[in-house]
N, C-alpha and C. Protein backbone atom coordinates (compact mmCIF):
# COMPACT_ATOMS: atom_id res chain seq x y z
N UNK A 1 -7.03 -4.87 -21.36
CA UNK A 1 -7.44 -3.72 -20.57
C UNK A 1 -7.05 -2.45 -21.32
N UNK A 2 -8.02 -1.34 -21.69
CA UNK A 2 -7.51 -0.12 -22.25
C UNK A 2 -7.63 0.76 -20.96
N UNK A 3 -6.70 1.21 -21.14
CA UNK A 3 -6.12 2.55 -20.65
C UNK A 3 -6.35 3.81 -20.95
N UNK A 4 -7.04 4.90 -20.37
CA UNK A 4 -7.71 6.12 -21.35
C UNK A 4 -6.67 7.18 -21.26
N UNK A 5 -6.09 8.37 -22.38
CA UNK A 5 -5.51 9.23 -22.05
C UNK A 5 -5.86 10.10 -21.36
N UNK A 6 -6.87 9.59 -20.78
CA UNK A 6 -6.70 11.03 -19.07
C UNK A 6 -6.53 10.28 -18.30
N UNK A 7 -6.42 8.84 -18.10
CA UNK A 7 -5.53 7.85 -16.91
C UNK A 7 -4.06 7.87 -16.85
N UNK A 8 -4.01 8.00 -17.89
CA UNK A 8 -1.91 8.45 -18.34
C UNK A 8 -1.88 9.25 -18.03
N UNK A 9 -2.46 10.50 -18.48
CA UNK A 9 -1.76 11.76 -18.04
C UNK A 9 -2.23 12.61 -16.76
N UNK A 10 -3.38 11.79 -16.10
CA UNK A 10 -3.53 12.09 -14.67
C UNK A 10 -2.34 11.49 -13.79
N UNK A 11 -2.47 10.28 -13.87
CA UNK A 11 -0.77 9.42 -13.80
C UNK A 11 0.10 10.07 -13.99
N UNK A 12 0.35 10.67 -15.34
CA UNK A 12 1.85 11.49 -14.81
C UNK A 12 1.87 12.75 -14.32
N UNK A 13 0.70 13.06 -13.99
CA UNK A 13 0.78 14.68 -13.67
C UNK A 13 1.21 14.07 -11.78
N UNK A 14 0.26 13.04 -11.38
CA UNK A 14 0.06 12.44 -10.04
C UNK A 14 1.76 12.27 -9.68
N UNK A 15 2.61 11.42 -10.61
CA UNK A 15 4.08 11.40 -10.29
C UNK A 15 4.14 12.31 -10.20
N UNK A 16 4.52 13.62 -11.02
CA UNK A 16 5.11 14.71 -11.08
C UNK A 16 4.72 15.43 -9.54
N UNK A 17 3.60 15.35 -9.45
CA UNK A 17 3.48 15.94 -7.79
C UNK A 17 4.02 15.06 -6.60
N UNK A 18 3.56 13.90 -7.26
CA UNK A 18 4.53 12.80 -6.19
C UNK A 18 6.02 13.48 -5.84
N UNK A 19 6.97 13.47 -6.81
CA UNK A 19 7.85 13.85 -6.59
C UNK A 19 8.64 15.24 -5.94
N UNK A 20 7.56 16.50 -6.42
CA UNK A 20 8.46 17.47 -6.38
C UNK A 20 8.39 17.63 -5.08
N UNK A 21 9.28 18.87 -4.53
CA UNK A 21 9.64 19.01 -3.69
C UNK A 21 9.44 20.58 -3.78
N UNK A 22 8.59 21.15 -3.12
CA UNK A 22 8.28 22.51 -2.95
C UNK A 22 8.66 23.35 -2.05
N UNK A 23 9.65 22.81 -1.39
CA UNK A 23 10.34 23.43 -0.38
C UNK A 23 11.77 24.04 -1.35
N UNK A 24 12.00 23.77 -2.17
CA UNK A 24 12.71 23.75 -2.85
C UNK A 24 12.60 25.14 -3.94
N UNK A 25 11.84 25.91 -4.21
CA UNK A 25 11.40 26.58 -4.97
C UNK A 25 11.02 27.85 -4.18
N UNK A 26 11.48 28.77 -4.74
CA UNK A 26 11.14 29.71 -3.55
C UNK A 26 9.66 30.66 -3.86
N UNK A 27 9.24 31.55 -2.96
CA UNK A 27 8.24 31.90 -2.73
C UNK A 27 7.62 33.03 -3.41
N UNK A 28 6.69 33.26 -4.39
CA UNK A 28 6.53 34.34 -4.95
C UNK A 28 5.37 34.03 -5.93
N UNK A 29 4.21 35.32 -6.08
CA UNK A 29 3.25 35.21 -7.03
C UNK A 29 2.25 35.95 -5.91
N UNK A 30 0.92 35.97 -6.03
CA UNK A 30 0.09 36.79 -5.40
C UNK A 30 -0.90 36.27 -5.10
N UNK A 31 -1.74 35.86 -4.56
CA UNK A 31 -3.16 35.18 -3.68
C UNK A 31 -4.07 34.85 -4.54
N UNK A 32 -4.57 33.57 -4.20
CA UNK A 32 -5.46 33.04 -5.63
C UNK A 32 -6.64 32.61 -4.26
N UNK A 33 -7.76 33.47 -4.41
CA UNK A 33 -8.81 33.44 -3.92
C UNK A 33 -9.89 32.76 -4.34
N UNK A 34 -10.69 31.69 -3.57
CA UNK A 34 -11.41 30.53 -4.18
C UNK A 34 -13.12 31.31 -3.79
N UNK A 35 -14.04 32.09 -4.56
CA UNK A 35 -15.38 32.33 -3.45
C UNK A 35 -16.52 31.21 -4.37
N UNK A 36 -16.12 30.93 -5.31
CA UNK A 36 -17.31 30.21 -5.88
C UNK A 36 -16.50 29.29 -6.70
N UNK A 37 -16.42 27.95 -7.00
CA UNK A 37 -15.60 27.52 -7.84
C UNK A 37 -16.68 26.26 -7.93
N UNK A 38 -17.32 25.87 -8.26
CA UNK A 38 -17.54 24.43 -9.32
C UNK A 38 -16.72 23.35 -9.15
N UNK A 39 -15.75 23.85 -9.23
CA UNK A 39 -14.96 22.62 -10.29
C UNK A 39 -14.62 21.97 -11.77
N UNK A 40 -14.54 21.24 -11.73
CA UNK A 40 -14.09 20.57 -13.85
C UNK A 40 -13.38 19.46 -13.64
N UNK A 41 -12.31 19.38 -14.58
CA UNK A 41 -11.53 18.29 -14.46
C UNK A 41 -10.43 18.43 -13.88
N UNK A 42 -10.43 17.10 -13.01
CA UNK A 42 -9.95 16.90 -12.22
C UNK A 42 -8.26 17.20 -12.92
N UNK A 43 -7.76 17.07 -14.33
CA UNK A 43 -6.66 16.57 -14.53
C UNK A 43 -6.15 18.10 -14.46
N UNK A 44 -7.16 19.26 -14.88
CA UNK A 44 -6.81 20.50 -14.89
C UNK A 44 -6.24 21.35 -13.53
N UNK A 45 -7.33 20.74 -12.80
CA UNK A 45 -7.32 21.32 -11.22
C UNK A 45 -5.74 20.06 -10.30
N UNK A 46 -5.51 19.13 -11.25
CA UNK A 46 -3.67 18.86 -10.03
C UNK A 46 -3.13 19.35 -11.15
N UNK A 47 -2.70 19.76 -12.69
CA UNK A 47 -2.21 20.88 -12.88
C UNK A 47 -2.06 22.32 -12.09
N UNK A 48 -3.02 22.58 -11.99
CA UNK A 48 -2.88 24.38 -11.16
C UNK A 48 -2.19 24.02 -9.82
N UNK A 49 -2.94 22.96 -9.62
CA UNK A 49 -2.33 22.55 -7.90
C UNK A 49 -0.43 22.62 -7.95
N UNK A 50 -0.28 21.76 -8.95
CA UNK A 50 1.28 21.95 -9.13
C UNK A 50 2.01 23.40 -9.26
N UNK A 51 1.14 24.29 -10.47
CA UNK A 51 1.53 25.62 -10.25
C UNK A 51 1.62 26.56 -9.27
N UNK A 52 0.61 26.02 -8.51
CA UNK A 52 0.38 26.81 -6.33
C UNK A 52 1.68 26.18 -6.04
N UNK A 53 2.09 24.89 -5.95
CA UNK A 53 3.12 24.38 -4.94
C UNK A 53 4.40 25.02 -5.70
N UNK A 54 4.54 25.24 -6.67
CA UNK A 54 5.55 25.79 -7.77
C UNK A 54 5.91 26.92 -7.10
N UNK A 55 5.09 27.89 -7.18
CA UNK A 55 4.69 29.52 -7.15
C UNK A 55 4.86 30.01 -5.61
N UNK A 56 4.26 28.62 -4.61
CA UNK A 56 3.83 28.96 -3.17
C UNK A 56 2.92 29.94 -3.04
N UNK A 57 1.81 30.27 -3.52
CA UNK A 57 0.71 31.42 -3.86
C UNK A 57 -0.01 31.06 -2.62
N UNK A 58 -0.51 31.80 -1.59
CA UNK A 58 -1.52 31.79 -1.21
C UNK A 58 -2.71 31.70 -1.74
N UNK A 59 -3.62 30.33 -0.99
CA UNK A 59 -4.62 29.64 -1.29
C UNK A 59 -5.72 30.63 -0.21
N UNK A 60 -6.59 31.33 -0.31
CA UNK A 60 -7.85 32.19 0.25
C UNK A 60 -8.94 30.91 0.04
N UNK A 61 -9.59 30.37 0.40
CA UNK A 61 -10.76 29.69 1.12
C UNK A 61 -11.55 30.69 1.26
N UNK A 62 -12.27 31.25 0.33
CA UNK A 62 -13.21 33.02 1.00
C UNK A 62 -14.66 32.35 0.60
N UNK A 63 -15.32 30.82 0.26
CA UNK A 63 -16.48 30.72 -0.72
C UNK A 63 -16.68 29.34 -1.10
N UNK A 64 -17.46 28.83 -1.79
CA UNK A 64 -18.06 27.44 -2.21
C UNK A 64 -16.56 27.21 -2.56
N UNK A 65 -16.29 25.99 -2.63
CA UNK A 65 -15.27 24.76 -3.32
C UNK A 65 -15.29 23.81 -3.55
N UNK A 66 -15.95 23.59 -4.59
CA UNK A 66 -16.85 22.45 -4.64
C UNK A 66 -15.77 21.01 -5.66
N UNK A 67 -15.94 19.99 -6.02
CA UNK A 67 -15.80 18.94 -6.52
C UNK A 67 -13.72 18.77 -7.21
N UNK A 68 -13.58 19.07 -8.10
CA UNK A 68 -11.91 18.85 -8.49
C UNK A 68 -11.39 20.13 -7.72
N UNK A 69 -12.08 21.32 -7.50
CA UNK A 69 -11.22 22.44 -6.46
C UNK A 69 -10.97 21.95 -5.21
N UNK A 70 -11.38 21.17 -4.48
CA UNK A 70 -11.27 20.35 -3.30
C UNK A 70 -9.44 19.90 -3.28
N UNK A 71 -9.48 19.91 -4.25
CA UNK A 71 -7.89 18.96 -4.23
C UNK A 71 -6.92 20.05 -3.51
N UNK A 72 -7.39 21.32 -3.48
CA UNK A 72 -6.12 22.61 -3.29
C UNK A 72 -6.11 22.45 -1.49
N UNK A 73 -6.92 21.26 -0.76
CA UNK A 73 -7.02 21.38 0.43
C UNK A 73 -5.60 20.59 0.20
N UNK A 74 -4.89 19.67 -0.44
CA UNK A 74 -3.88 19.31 -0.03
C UNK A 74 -2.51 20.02 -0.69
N UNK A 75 -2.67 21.23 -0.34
CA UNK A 75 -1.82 21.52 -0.50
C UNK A 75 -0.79 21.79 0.46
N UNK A 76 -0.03 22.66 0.99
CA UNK A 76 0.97 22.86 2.34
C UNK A 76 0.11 23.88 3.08
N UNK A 77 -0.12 23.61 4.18
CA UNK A 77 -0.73 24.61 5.69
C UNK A 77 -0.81 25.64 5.15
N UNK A 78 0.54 25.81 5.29
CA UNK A 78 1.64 27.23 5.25
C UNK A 78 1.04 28.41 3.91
N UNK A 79 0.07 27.10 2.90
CA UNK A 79 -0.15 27.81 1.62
C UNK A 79 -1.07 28.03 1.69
N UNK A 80 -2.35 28.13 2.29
CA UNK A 80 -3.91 27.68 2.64
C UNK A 80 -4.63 29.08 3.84
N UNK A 81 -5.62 29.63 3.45
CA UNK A 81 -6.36 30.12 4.67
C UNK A 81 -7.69 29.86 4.25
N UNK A 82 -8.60 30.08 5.27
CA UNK A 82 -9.62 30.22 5.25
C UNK A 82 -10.81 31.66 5.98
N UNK A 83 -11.80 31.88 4.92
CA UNK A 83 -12.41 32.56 5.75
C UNK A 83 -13.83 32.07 6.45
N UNK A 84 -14.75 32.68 6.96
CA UNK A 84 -16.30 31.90 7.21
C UNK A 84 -17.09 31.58 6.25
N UNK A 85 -16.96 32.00 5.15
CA UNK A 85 -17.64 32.03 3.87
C UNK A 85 -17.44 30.08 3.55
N UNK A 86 -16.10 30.12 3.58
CA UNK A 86 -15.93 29.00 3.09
C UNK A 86 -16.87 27.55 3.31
N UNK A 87 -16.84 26.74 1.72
CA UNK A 87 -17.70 25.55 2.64
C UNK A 87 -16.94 24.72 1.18
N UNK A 88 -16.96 23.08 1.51
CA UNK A 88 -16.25 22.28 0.70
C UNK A 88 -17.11 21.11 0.27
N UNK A 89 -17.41 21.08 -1.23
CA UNK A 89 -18.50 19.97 -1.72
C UNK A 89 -17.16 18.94 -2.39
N UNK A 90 -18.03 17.22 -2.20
CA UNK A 90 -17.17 16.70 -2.60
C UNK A 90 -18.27 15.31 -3.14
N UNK A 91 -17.82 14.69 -3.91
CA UNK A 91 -18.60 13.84 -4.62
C UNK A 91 -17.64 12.90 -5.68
N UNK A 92 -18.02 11.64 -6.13
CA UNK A 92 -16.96 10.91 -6.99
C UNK A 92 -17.03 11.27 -8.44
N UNK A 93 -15.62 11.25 -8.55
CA UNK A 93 -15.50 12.29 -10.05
C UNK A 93 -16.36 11.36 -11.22
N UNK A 94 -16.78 12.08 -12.24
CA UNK A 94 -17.23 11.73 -12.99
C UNK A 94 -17.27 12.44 -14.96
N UNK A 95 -17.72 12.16 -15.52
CA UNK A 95 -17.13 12.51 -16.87
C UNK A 95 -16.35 12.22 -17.77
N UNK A 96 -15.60 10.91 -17.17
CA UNK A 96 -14.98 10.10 -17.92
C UNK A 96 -14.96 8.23 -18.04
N UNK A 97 -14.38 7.83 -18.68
CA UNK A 97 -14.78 6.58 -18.72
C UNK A 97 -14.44 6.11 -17.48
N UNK A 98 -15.28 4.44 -17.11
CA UNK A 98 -15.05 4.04 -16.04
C UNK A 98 -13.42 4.28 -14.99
N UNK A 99 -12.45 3.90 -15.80
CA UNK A 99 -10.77 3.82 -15.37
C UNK A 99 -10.73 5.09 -15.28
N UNK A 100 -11.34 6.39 -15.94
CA UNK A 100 -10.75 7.57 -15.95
C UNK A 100 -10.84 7.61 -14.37
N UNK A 101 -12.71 7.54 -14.17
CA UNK A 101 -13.06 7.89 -12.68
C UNK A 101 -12.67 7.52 -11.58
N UNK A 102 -11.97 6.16 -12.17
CA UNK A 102 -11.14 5.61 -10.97
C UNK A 102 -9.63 6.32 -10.53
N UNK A 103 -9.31 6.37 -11.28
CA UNK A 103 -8.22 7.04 -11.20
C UNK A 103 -8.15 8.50 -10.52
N UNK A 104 -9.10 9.36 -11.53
CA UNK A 104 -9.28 10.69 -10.82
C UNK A 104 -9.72 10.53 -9.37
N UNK A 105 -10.41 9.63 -8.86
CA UNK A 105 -10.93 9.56 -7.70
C UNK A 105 -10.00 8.80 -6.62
N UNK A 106 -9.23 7.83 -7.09
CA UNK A 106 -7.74 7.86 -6.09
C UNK A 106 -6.74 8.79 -6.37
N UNK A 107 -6.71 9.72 -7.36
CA UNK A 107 -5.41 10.79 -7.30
C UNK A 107 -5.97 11.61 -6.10
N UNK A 108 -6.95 12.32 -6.35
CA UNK A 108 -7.78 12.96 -5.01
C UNK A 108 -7.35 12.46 -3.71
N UNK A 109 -7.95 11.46 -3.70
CA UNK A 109 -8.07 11.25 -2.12
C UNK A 109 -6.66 10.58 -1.29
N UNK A 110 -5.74 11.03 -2.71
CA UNK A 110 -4.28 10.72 -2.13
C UNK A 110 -3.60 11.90 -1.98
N UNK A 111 -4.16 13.35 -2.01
CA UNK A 111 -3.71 14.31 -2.48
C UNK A 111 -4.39 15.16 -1.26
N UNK A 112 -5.62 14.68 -0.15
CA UNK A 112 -6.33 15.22 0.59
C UNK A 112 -5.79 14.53 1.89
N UNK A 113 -5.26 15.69 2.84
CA UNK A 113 -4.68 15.39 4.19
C UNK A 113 -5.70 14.82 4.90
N UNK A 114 -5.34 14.16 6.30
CA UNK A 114 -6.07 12.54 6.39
C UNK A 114 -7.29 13.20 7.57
N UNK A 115 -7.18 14.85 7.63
CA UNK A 115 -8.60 15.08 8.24
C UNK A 115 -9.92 15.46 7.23
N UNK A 116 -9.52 15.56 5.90
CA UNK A 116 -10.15 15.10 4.95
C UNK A 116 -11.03 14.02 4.70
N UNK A 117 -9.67 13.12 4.52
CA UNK A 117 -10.17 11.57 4.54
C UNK A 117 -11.17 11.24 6.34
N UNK A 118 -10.98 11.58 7.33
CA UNK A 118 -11.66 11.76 8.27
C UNK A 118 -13.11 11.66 8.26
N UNK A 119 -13.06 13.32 7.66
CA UNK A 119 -14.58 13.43 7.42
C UNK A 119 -15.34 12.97 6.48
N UNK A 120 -14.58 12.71 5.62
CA UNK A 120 -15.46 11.91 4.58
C UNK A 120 -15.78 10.34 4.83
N UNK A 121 -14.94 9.56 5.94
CA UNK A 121 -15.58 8.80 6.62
C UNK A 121 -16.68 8.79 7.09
N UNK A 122 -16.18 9.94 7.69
CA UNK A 122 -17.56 9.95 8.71
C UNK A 122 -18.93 10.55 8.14
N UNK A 123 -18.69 10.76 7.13
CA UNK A 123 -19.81 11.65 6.29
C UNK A 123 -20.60 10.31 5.24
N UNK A 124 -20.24 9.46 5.28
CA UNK A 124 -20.23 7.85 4.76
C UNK A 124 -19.57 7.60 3.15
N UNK A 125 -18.53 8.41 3.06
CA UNK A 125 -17.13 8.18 2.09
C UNK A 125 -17.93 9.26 1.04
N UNK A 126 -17.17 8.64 -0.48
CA UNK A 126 -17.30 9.44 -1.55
C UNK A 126 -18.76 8.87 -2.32
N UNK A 127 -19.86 9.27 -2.84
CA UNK A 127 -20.75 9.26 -3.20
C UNK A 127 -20.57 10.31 -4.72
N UNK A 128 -21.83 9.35 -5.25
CA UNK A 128 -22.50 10.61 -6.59
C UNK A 128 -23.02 11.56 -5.87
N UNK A 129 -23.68 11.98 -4.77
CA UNK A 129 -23.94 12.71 -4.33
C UNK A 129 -23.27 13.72 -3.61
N UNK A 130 -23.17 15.39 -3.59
CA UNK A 130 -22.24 15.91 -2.97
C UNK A 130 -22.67 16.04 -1.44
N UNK A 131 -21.34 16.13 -0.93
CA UNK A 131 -21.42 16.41 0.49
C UNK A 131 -20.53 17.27 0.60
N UNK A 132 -21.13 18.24 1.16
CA UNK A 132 -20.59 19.47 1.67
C UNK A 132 -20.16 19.52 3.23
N UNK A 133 -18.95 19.85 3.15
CA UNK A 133 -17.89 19.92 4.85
C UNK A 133 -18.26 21.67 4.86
N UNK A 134 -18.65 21.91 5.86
CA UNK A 134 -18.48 22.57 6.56
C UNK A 134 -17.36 23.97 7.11
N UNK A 135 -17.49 25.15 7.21
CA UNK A 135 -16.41 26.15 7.77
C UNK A 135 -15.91 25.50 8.94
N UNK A 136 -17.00 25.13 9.95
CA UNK A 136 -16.80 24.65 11.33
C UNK A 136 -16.15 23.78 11.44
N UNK A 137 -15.83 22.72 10.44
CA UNK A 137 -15.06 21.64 10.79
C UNK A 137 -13.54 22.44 9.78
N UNK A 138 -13.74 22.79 8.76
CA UNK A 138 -12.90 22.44 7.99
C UNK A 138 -11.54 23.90 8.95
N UNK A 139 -12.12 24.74 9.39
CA UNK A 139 -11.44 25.77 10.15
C UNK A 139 -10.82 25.15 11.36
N UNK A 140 -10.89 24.09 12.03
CA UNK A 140 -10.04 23.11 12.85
C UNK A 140 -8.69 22.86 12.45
N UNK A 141 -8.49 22.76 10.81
CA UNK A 141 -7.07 22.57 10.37
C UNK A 141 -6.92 23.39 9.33
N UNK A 142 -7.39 24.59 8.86
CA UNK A 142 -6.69 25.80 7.63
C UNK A 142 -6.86 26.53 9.00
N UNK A 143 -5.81 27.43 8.55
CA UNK A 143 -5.78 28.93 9.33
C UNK A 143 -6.34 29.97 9.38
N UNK A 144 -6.94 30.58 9.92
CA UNK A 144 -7.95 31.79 9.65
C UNK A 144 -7.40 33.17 8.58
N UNK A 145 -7.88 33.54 7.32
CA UNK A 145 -7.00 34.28 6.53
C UNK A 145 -7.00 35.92 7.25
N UNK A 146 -7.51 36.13 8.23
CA UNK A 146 -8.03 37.48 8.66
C UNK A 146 -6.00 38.08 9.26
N UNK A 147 -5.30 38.93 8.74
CA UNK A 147 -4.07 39.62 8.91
C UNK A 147 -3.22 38.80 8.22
N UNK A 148 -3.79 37.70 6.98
CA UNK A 148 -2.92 37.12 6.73
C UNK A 148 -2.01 38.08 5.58
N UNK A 149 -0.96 37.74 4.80
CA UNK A 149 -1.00 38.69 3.60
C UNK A 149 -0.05 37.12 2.61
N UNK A 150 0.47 37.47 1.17
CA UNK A 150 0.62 36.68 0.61
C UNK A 150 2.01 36.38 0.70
N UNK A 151 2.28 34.93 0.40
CA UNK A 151 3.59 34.30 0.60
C UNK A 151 4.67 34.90 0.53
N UNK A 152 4.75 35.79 -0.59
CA UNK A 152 5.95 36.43 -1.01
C UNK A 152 6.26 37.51 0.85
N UNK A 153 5.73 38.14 1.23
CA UNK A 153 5.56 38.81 2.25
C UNK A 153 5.76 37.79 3.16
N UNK A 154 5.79 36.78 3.39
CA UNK A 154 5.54 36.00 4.54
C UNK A 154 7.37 35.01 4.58
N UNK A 155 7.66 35.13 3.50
CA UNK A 155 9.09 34.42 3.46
C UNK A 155 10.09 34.89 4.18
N UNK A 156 11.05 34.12 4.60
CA UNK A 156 12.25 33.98 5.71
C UNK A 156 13.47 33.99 5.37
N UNK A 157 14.02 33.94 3.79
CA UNK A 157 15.11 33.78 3.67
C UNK A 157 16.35 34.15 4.07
């Protein structure tokens, strides 16, 4: 069985988030606003993800979020808003060899809180094809960003 180096190092990026502990790190950096995003690779997008949980940056939902940007839905509540603009495409990763896609495609959907996994049930799972969630549903569990302001402002220490 070969093993591809973006299965390793999705793997260890996947521990590395496994582990940390972001409560741990305190709060500071400035609002990273999503209105159009694509996506790419997946191994890039739980990199940044680690740098949000690092940083605690407010996550803005203001716009499309489509395919490896999807992953920033699992990040913490607390880090996340949304506005109406927002809408979320999702589809099975692709661009790498068979094991890559497997992999990228269970780091995901281990990384997406389980009203995620929900709708993508109910939407009839992960497909080559995208499926796009909705403001209406997805505004049931992010917070509305309207008086929000950014983490650093929002901390308790």
């Amino acid at each position: 069985m070969t093993i591809s180096k973006f299965s390793l190092t999705l793997t260890a990026v996947a521990l590395s988030l496994s582990a940390f502990n972001a409560n741990a790190v305190p709060r500071t950096g400035n609002e990273h606003v999503i209105r159009y995003d694509r996506g790419g690779y997946v191994i890039d997008y739980a990199i940044d993800m680690l740098k949000m949980e690092k940083s605690r940056r407010l996550v803005k939902f203001a716009g499309r979020c489509d395919s490896a940007c999807t992953i920033y839905l699992g990040l913490n509540k607390a880090q996340t808003c949304i506005t109406t603009a927002a809408k979320f495409g999702f589809h099975l990763p692709f661009g790498s060899d068979r094991r890559g896609n497997q992999v990228a495609a269970s780091f995901m959907m281990k990384k997406y809180p389980k009203w995620v996994h929900k709708w993508l049930e109910a939407s009839g799972g992960l497909s080559a094809k995208l499926k796009v969630m909705p403001y209406s549903y997805a505004s049931q569990y992010i917070k509305p960003c309207e008086g929000r302001t950014n983490m650093t402002q929002q901390a308790s220490f």
